[in-house]
Protein backbone atom coordinates (compact mmCIF):
# COMPACT_ATOMS: atom_id res chain seq x y z
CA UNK A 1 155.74 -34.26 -101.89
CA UNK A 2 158.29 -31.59 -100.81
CA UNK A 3 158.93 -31.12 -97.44
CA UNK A 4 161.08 -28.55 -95.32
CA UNK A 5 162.68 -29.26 -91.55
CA UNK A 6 163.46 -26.31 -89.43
CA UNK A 7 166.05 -26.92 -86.41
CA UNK A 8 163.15 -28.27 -84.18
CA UNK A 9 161.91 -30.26 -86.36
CA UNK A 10 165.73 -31.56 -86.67
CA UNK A 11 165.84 -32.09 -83.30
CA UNK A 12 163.01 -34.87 -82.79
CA UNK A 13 164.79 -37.08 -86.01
CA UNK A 14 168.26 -36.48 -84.74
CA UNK A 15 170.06 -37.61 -81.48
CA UNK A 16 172.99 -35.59 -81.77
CA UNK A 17 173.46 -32.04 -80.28
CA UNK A 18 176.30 -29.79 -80.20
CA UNK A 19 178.84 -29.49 -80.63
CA UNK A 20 178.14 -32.42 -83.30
CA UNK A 21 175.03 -31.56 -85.14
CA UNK A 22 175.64 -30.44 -88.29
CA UNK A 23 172.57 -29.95 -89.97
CA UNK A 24 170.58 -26.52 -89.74
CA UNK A 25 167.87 -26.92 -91.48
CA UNK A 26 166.02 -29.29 -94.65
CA UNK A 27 165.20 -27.19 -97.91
CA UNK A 28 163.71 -30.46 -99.35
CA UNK A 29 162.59 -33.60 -98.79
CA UNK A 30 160.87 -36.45 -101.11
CA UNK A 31 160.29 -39.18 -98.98
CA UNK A 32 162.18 -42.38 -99.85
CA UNK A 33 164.10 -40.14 -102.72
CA UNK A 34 166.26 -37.55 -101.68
CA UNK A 35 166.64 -34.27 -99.61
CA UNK A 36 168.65 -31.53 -99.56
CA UNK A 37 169.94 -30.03 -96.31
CA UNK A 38 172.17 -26.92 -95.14
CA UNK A 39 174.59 -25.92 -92.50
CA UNK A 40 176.02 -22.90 -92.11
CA UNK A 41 180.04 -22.78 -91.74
CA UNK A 42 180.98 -20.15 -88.78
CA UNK A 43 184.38 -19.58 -87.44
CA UNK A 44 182.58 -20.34 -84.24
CA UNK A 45 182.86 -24.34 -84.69
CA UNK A 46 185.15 -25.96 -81.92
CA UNK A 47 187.32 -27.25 -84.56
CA UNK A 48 188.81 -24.10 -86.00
CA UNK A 49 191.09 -23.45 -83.43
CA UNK A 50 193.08 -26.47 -83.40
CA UNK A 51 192.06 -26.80 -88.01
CA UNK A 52 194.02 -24.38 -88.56
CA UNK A 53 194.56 -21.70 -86.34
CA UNK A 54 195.72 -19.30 -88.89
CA UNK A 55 193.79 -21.37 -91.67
CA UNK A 56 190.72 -22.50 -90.74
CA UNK A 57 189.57 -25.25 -92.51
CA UNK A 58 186.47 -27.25 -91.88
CA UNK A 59 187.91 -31.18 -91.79
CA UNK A 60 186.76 -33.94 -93.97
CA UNK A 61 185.32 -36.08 -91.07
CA UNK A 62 182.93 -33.53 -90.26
CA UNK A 63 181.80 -33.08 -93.80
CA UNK A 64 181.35 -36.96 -94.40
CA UNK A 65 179.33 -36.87 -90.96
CA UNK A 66 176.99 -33.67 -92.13
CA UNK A 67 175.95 -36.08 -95.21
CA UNK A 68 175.54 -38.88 -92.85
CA UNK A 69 173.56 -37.14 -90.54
CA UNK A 70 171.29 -35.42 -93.72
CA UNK A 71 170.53 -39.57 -94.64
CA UNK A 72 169.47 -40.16 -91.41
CA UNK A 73 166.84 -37.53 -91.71
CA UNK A 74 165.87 -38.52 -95.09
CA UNK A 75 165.34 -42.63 -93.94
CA UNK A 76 163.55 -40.92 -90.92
CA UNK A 77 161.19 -39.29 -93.57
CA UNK A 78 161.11 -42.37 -95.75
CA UNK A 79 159.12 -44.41 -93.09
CA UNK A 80 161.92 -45.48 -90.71
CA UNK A 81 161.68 -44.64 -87.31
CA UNK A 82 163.25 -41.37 -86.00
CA UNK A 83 165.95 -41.65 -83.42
CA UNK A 84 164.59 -41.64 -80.03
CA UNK A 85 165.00 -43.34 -76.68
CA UNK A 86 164.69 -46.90 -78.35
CA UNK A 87 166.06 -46.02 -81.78
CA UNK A 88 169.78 -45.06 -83.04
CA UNK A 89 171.18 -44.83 -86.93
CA UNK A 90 174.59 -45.67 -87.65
CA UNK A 91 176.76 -44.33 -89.88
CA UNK A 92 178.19 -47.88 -91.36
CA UNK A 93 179.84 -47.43 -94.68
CA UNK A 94 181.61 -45.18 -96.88
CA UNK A 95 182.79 -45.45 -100.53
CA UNK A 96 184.86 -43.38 -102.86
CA UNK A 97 184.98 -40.09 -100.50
CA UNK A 98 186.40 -37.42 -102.39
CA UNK A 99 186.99 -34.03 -101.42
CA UNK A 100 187.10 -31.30 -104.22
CA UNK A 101 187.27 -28.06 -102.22
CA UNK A 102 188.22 -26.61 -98.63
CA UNK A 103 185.09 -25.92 -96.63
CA UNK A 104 186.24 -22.71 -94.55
CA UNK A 105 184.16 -20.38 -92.23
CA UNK A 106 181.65 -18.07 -93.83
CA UNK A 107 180.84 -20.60 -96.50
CA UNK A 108 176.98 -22.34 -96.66
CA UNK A 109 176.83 -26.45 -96.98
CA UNK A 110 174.23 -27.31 -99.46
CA UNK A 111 173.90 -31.29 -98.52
CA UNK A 112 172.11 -33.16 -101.20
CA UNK A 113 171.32 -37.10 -100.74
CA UNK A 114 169.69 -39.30 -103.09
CA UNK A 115 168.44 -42.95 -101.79
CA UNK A 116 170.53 -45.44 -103.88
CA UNK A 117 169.20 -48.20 -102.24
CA UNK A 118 167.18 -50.00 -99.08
CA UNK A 119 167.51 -53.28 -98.21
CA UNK A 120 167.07 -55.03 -94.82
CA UNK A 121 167.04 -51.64 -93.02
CA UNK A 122 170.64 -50.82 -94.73
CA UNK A 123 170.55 -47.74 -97.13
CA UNK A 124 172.78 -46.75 -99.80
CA UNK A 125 173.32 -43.46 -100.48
CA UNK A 126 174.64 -40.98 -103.32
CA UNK A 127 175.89 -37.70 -101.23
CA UNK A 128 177.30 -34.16 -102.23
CA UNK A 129 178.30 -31.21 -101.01
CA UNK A 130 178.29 -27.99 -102.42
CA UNK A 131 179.66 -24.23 -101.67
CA UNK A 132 178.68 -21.70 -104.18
CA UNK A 133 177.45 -24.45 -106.47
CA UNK A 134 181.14 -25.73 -106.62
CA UNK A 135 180.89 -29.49 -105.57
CA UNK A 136 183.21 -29.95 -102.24
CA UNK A 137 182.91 -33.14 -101.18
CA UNK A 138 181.27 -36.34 -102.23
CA UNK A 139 180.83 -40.19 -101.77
CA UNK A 140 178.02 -43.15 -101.63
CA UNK A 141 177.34 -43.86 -97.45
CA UNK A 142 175.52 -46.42 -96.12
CA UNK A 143 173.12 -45.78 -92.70
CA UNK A 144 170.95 -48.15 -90.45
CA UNK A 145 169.23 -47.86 -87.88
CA UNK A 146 168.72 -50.29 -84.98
CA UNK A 147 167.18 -50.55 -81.75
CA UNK A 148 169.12 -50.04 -78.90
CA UNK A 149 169.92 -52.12 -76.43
């Protein structure tokens, strides 16, 4: 099963709103397996003016937390809860992060994540970034989610 997410859809799986959401839409999703996500880089992001102001460049937190955020919405298709009033995922773990490429304004994230593993509600995940089918950034992250209290 393919599935695709528009914004909305986003929206009810995702707590976080700008300026911190950094998904814009799913291309693909197999439950439990992997999905592939996008966000669009626009000179309009509130971190361009202070990253760099005459070199804009997206930073490497904010790519780490696009492929967070894109395994949150593909343990949210993979029968975990979405976020929601009682619900929250954590990012809790990253492992050899590497960043291949500057991410600057104008360029397209294509966010693939493949489910590595799940156990006890903690996932493992492979993630990668790509811009113009050059890899930029990549690393395994680990996501749970918990109730709140």
């Amino acid at each position: 099963m393919s599935a695709t997410m528009d914004i909305h859809a986003i929206l009810q799986r995702l707590p976080h709103r700008y300026p911190f959401l950094l998904i814009d839409r799913v291309l693909e999703a197999e439950p439990g397996k992997s999905i592939t996500a996008l966000k669009n880089v626009t000179i309009n992001e509130p971190c361009f003016p202070g990253h760099y102001p005459h070199h804009p460049v997206m930073p490497g937190v904010l790519i780490v937390e696009a492929m967070a955020q894109a395994a949150a919405l593909l343990s949210s298709t993979s029968g975990e809860s979405a976020a929601d009033d009682s619900k929250v995922y954590y990012f809790v773990g990253i492992d050899g992060a590497r960043f291949k490429r500057p991410v600057s304004p104008g360029d397209q994230l294509i966010i693939k994540v493949d489910v590595l593993a799940n156990k006890r509600g903690l996932w493992k995940f492979a993630a990668k970034v790509e811009v113009d089918g050059q890899v930029a950034a990549e690393a395994e992250i680990m996501c749970t989610v918990r109730d709140k209290e």
